[in-house]
N, C-alpha and C. Protein backbone atom coordinates (compact mmCIF):
# COMPACT_ATOMS: atom_id res chain seq x y z
N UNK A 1 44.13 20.09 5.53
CA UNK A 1 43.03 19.16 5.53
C UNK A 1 42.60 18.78 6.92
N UNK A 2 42.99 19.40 7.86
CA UNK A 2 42.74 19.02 9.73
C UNK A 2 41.73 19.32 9.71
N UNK A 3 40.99 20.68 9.26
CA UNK A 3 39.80 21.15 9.50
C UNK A 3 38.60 20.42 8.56
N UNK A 4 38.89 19.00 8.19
CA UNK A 4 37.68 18.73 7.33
C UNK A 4 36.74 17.71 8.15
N UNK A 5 35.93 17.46 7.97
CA UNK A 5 34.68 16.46 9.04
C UNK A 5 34.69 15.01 8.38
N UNK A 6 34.39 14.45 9.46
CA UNK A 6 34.68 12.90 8.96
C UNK A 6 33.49 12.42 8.30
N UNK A 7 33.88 12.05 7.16
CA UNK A 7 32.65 11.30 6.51
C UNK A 7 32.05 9.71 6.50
N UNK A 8 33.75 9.23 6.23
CA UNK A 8 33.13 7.36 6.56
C UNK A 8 34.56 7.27 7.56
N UNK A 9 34.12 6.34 7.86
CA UNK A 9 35.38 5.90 9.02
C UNK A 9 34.71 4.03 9.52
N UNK A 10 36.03 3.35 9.42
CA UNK A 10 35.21 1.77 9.82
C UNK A 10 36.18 1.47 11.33
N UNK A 11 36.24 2.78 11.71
CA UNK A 11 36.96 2.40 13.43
C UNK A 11 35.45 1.79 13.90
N UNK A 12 34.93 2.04 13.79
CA UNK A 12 33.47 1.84 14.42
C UNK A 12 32.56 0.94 14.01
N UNK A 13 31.54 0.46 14.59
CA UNK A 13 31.07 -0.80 13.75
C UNK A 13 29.56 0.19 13.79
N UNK A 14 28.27 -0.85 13.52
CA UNK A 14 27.11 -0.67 13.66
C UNK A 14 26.83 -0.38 15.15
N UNK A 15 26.09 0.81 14.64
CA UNK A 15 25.58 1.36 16.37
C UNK A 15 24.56 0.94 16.50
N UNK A 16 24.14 -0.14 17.63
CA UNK A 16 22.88 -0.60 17.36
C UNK A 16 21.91 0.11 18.94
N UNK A 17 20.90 0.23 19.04
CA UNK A 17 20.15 0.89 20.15
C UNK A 17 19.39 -0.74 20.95
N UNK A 18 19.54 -0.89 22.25
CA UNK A 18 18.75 -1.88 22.43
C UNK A 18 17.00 -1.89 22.11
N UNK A 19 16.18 -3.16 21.79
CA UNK A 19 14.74 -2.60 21.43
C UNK A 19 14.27 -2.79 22.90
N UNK A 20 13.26 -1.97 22.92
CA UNK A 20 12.43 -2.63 24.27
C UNK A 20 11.89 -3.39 24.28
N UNK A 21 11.51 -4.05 25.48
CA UNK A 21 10.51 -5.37 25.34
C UNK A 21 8.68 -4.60 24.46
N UNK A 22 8.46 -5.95 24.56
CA UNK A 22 6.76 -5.01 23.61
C UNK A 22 6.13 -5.43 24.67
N UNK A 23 4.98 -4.65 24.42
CA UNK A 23 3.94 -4.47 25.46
C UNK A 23 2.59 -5.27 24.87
N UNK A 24 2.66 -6.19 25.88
CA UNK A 24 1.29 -7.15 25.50
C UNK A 24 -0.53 -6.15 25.29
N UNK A 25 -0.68 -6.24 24.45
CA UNK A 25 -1.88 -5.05 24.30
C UNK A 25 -2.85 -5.74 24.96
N UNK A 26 -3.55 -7.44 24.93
CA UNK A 26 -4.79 -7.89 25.46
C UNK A 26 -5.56 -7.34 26.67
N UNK A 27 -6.55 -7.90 26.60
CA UNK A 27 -7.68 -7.10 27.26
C UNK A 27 -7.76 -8.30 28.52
N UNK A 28 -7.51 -7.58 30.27
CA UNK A 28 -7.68 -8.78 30.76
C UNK A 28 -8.84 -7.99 31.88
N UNK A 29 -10.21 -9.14 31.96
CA UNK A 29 -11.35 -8.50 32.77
C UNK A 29 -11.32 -8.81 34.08
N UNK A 30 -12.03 -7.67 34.78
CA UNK A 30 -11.98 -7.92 35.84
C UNK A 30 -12.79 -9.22 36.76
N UNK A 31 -13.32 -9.34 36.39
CA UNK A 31 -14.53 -10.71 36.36
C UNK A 31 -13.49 -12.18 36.90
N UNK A 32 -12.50 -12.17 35.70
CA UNK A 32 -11.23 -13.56 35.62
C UNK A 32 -12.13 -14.06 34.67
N UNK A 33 -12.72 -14.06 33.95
CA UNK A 33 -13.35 -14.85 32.78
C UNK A 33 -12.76 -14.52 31.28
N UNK A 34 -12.64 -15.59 30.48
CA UNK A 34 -11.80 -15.03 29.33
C UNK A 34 -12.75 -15.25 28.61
N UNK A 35 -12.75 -14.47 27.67
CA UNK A 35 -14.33 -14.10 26.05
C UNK A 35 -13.95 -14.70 25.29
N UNK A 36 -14.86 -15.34 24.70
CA UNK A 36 -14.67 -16.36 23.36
C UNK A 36 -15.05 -15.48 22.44
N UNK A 37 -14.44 -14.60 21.41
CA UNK A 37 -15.49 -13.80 20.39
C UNK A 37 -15.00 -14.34 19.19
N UNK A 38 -16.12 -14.06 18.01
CA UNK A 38 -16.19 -14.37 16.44
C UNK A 38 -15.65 -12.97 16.21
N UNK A 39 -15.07 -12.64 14.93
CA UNK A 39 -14.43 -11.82 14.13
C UNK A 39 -14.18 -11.85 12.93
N UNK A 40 -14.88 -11.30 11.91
CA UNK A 40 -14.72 -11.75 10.89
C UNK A 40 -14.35 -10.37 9.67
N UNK A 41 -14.37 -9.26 10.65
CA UNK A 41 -13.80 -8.15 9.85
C UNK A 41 -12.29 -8.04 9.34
N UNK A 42 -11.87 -7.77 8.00
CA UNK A 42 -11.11 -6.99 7.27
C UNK A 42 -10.01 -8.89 7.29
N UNK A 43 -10.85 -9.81 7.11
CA UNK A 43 -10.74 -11.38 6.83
C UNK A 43 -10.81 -11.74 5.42
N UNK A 44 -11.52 -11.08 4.73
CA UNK A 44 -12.30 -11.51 3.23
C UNK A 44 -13.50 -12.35 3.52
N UNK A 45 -14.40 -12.65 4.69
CA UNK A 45 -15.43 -13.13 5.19
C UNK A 45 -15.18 -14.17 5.87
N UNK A 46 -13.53 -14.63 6.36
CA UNK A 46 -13.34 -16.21 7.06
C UNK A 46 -13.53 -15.90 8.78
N UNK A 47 -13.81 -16.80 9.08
CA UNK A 47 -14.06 -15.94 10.57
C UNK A 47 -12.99 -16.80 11.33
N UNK A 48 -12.91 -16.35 12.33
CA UNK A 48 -11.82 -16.64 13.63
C UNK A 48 -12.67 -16.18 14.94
N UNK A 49 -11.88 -17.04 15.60
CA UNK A 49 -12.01 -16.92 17.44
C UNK A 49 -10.79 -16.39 17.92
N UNK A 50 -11.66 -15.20 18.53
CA UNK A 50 -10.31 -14.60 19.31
C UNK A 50 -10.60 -14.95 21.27
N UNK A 51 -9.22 -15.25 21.74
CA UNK A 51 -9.26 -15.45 22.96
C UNK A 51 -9.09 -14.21 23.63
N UNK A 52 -9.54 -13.55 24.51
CA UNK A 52 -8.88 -12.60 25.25
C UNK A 52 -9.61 -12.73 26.22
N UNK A 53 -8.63 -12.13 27.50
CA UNK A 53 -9.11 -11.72 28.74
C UNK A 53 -7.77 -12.88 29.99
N UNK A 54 -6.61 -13.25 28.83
CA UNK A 54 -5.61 -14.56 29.43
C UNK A 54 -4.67 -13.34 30.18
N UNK A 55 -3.83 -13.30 31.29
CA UNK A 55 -3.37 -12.85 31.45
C UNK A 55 -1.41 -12.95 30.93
N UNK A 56 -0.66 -12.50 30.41
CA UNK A 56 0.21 -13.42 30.08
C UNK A 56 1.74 -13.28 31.13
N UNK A 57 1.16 -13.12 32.23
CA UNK A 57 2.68 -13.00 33.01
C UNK A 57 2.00 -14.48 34.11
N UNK A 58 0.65 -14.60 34.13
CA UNK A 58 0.36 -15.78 35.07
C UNK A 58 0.66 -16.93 33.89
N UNK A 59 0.36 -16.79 32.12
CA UNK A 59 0.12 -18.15 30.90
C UNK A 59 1.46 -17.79 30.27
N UNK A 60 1.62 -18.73 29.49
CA UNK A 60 2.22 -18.53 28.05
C UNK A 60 1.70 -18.48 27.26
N UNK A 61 1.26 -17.36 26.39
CA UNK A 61 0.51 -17.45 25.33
C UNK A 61 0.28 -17.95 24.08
N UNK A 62 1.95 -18.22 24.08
CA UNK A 62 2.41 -19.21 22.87
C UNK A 62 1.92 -20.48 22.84
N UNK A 63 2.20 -21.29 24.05
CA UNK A 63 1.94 -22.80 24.51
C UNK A 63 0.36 -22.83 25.07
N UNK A 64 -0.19 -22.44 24.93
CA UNK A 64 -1.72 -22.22 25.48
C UNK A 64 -2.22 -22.16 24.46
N UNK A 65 -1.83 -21.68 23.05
CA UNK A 65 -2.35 -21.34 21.84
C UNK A 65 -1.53 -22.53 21.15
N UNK A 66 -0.34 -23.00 21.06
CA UNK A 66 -0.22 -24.68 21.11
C UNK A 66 -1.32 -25.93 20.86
N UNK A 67 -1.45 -25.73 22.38
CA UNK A 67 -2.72 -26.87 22.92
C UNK A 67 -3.77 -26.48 22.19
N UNK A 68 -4.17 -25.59 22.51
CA UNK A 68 -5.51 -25.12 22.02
C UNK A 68 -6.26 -25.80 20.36
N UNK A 69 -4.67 -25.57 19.43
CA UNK A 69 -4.84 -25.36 18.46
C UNK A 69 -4.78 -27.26 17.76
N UNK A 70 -3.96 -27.84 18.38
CA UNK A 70 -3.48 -29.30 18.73
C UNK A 70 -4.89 -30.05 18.53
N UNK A 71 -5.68 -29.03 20.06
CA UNK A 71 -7.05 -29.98 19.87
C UNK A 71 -8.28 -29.54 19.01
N UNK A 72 -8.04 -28.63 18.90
CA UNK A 72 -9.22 -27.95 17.97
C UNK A 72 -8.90 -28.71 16.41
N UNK A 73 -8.02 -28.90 15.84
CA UNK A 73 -7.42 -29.11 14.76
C UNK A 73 -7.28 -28.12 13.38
N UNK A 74 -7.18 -26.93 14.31
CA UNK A 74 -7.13 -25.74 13.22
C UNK A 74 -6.14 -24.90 13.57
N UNK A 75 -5.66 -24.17 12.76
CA UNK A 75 -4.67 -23.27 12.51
C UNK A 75 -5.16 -21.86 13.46
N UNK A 76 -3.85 -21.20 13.50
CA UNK A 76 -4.39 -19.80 14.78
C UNK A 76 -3.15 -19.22 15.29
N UNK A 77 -3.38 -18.45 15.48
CA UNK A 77 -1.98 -17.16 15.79
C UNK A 77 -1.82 -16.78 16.94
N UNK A 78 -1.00 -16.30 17.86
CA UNK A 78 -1.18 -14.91 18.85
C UNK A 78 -0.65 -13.77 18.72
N UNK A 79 -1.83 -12.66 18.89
CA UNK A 79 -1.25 -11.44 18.09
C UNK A 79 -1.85 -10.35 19.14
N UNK A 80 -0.80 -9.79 19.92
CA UNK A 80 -0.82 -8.58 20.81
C UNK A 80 -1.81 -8.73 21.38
N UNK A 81 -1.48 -10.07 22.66
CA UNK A 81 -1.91 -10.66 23.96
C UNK A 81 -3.10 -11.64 23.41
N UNK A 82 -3.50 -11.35 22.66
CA UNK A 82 -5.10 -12.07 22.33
C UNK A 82 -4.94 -13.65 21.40
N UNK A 83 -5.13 -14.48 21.84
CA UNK A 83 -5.02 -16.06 21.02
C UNK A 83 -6.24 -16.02 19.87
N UNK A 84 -5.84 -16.12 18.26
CA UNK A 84 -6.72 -16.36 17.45
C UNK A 84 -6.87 -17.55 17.19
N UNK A 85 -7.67 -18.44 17.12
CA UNK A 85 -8.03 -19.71 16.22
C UNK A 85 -8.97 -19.34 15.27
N UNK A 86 -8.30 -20.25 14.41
CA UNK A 86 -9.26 -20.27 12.68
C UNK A 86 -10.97 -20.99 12.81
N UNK A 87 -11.68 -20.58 12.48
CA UNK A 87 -13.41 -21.38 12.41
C UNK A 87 -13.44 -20.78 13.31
N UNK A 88 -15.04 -21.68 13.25
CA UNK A 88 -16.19 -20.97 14.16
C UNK A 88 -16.39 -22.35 14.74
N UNK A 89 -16.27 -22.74 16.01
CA UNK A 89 -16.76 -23.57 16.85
C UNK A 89 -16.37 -23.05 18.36
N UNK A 90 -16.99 -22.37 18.27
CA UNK A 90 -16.87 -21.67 20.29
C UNK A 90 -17.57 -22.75 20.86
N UNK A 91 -18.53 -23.33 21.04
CA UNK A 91 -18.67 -24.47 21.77
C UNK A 91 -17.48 -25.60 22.47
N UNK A 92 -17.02 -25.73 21.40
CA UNK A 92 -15.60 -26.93 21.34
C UNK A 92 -14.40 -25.96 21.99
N UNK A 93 -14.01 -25.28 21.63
CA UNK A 93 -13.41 -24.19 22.20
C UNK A 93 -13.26 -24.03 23.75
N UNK A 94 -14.69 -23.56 23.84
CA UNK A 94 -14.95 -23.58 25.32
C UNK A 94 -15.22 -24.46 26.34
N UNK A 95 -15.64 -25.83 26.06
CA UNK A 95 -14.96 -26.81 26.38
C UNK A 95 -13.54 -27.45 26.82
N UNK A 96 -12.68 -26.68 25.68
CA UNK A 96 -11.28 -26.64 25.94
C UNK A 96 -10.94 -26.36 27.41
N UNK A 97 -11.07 -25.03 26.95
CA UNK A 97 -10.82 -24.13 27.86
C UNK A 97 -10.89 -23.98 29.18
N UNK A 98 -12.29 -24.95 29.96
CA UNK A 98 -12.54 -25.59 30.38
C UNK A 98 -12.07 -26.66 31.01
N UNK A 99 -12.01 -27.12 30.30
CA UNK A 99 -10.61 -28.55 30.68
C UNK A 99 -9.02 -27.97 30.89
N UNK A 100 -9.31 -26.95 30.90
CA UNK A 100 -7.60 -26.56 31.15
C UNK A 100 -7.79 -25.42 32.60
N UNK A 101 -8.83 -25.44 32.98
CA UNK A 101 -9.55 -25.10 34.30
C UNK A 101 -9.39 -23.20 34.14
N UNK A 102 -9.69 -22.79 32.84
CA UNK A 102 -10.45 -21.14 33.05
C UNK A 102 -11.38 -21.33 33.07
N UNK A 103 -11.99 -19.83 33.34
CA UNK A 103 -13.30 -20.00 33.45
C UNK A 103 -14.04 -18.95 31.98
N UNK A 104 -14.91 -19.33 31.17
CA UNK A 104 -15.09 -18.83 29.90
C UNK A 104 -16.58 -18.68 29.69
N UNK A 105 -16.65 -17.24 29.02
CA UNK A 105 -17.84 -16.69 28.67
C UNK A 105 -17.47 -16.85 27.02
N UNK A 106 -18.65 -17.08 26.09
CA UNK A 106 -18.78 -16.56 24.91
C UNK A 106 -19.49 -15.10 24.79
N UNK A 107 -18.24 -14.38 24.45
CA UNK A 107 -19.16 -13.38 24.09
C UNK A 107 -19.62 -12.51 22.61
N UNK A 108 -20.57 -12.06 22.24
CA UNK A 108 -20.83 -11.65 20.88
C UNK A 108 -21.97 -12.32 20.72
N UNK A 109 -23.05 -12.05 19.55
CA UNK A 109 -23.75 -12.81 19.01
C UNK A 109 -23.31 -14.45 17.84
């Protein structure tokens, strides 16, 4: 039986592989201005504001989307670099934004 191959064996535990860090996908412009856009595709028709153009090694994207959301009084995510808030009020928004000293374009119709 020397010559047979090992099938289970618990000398060993779980081999685990380290993950890599993830790679922030957002879009950051060259300008330094961050885009206020509406989005309302593959939603069921609710629309959202997406932030992009934040850089996230100068922000936290988490705590920036915090505040944001604190004062707006709506719900909102961050999802691969880009800050979503729920509704449509880019005005108020950008105001925010504003007060937290970026500098902000709305962009989209």
């Amino acid at each position: 039986m020397s010559d047979s191959q090992l099938v289970y064996s618990t000398d060993t535990g779980r081999i685990s592989q380290p993950k890599p860090e993830k790679e922030v996908a957002g879009k950051i412009f060259k300008d330094g201005f961050l885009r206020i856009e509406r989005q309302t595709k593959g939603r069921k028709g609710k629309g959202v504001m997406l932030v992009t153009g934040i850089d996230p090694k100068e922000h936290d994207l988490k705590k920036l989307a915090k505040v944001i959301k604190s004062k707006m009084g709506q719900g909102g995510a961050v999802k691969e670099g880009v800050i979503e808030v729920q509704g449509d009020d880019r005005d108020k928004l950008k105001a925010i934004l504003e007060g937290l000293k970026f500098k902000v374009k709305i962009a989209g119709g």
